[in-house]
N, C-alpha and C. Protein backbone atom coordinates (compact mmCIF):
# COMPACT_ATOMS: atom_id res chain seq x y z
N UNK A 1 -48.18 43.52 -13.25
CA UNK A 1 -47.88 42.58 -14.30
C UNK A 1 -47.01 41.48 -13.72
N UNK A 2 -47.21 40.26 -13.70
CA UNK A 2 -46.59 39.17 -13.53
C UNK A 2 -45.71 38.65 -14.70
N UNK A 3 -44.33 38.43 -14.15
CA UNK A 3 -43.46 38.07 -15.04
C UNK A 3 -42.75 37.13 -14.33
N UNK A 4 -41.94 36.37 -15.11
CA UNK A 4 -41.85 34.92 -14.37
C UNK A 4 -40.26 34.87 -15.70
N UNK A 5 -39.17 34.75 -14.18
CA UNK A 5 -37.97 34.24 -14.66
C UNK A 5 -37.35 33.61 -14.20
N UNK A 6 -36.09 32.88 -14.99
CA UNK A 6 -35.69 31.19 -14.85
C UNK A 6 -34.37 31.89 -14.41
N UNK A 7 -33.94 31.67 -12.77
CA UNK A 7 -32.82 31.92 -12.83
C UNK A 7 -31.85 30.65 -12.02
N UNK A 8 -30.87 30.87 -12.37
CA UNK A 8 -29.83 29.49 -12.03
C UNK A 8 -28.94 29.90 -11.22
N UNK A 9 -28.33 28.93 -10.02
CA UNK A 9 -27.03 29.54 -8.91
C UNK A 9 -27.46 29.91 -7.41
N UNK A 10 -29.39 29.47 -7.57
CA UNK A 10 -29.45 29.93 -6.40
C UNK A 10 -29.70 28.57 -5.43
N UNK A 11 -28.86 28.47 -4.68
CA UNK A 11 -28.43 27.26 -3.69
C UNK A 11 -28.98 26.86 -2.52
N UNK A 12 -29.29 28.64 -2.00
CA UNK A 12 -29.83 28.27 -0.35
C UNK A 12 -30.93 29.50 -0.09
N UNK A 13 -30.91 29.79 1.34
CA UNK A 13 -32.33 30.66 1.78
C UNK A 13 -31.31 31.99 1.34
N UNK A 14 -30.14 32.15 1.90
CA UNK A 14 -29.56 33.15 1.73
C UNK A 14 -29.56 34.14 0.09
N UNK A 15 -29.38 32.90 -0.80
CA UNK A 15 -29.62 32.84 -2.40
C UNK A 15 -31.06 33.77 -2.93
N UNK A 16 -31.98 33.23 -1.97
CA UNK A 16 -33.24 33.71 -2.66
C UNK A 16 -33.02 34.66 -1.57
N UNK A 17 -33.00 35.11 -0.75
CA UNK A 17 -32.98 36.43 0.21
C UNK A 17 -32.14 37.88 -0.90
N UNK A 18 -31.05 37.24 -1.46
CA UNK A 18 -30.68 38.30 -2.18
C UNK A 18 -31.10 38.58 -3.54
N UNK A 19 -32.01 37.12 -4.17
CA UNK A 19 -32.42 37.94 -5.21
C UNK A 19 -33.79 38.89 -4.93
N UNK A 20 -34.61 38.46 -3.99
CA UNK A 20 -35.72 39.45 -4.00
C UNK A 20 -35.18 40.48 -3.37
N UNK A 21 -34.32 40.79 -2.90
CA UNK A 21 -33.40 42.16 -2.74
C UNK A 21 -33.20 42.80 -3.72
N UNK A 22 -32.84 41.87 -4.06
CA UNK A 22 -32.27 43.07 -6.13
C UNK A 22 -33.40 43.41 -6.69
N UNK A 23 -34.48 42.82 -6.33
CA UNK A 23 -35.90 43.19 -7.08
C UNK A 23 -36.28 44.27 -6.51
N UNK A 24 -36.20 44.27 -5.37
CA UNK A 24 -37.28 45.31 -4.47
C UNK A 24 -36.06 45.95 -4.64
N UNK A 25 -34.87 46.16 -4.58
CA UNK A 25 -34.28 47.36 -5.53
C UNK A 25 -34.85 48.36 -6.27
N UNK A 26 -35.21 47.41 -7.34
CA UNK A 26 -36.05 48.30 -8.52
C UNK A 26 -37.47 48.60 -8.15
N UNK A 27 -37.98 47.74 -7.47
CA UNK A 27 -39.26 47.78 -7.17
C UNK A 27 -39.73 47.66 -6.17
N UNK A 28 -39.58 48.52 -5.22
CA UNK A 28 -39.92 48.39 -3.68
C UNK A 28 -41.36 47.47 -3.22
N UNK A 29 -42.26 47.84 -4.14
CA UNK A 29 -43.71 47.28 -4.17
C UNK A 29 -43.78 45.76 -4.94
N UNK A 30 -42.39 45.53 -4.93
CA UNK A 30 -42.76 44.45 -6.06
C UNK A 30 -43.63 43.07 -5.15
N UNK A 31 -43.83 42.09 -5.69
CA UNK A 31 -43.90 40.81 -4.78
C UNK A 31 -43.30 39.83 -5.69
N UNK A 32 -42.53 39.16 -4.89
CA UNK A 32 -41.31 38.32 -5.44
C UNK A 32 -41.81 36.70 -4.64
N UNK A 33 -42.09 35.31 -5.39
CA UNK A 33 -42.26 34.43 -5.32
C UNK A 33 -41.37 33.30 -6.10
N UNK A 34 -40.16 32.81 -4.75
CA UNK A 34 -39.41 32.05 -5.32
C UNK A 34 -39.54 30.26 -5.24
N UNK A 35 -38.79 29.87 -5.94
CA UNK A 35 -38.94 28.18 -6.03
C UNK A 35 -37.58 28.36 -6.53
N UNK A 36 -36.86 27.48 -5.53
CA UNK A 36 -35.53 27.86 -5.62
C UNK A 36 -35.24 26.17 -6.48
N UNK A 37 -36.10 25.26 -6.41
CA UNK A 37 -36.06 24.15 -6.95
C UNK A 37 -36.19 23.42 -8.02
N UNK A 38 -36.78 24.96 -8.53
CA UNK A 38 -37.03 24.45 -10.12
C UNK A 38 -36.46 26.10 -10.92
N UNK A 39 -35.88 27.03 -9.81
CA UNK A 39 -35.40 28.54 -10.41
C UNK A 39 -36.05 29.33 -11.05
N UNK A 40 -37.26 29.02 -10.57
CA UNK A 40 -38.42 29.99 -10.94
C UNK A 40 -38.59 31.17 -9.82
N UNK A 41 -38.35 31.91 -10.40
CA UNK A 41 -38.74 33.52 -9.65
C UNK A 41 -39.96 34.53 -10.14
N UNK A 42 -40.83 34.50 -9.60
CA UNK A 42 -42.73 35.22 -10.25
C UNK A 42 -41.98 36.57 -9.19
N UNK A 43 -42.49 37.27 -10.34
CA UNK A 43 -42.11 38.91 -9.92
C UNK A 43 -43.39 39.73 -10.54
N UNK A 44 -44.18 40.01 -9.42
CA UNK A 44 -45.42 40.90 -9.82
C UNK A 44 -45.22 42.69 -9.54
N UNK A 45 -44.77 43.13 -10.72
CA UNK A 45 -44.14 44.20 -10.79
C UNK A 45 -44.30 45.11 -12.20
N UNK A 46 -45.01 46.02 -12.10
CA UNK A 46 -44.99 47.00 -13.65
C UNK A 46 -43.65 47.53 -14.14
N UNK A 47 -42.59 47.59 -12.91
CA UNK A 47 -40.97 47.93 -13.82
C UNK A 47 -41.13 46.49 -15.31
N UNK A 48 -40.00 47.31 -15.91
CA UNK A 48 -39.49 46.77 -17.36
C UNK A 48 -38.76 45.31 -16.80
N UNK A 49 -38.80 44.04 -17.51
CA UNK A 49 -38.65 42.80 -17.25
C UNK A 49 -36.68 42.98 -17.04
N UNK A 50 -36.50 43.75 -18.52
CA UNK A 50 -35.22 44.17 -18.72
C UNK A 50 -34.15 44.62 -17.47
N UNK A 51 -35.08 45.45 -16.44
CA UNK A 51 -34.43 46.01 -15.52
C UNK A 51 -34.30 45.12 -14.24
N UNK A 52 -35.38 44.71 -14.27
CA UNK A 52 -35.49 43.40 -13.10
C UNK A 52 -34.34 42.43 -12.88
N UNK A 53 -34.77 42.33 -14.67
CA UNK A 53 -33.05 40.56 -14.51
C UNK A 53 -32.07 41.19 -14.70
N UNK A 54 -31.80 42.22 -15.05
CA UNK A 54 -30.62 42.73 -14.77
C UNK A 54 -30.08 43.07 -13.20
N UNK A 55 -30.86 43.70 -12.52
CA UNK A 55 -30.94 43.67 -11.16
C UNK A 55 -30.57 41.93 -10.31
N UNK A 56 -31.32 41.31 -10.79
CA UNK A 56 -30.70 39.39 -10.74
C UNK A 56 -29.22 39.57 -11.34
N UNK A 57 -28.96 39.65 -12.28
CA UNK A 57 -27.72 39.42 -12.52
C UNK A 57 -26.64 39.65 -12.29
N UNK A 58 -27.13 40.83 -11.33
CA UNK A 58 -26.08 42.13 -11.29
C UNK A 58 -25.48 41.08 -9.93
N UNK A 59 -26.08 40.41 -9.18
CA UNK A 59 -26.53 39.66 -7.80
C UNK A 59 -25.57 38.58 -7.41
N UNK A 60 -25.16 38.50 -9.28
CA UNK A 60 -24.49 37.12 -9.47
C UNK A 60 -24.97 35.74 -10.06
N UNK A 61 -26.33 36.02 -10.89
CA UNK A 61 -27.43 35.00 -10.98
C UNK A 61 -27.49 35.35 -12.32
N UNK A 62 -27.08 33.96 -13.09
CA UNK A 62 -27.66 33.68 -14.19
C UNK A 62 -28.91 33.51 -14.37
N UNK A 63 -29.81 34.55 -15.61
CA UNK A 63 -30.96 34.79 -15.63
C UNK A 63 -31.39 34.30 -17.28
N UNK A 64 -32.21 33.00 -17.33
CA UNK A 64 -32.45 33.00 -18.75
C UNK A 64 -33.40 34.03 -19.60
N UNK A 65 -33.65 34.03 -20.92
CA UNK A 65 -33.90 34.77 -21.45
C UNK A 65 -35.41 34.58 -21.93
């Protein structure tokens, strides 16, 4: 399932290196496609959306809703 979230704070390569960290956290299999330019993060992953951005947030990343 592809889910697609708006997150804000992420600045550099290092930025997006740790949020698809927090993903593959939850979801080792996930595939994580970032655009750090417009804070779009595509997360193709059957975990719960709920657990994902929380995993983002936890990161330090404001995650819209």
């Amino acid at each position: 399932m592809n889910q697609t979230f708006t997150v804000s704070g992420m600045t550099c390569g290092h930025c997006e290196m740790a949020v698809a960290r927090a993903v593959k956290q939850v979801d080792p299999q996930a595939e994580v496609k970032i655009d750090r330019s417009s804070g779009k993060v595509e997360v193709a992953s059957e975990q719960a959306r709920e657990l994902l951005a929380k995993a983002i947030a936890d990161e330090g990343y404001a995650v819209a809703a």
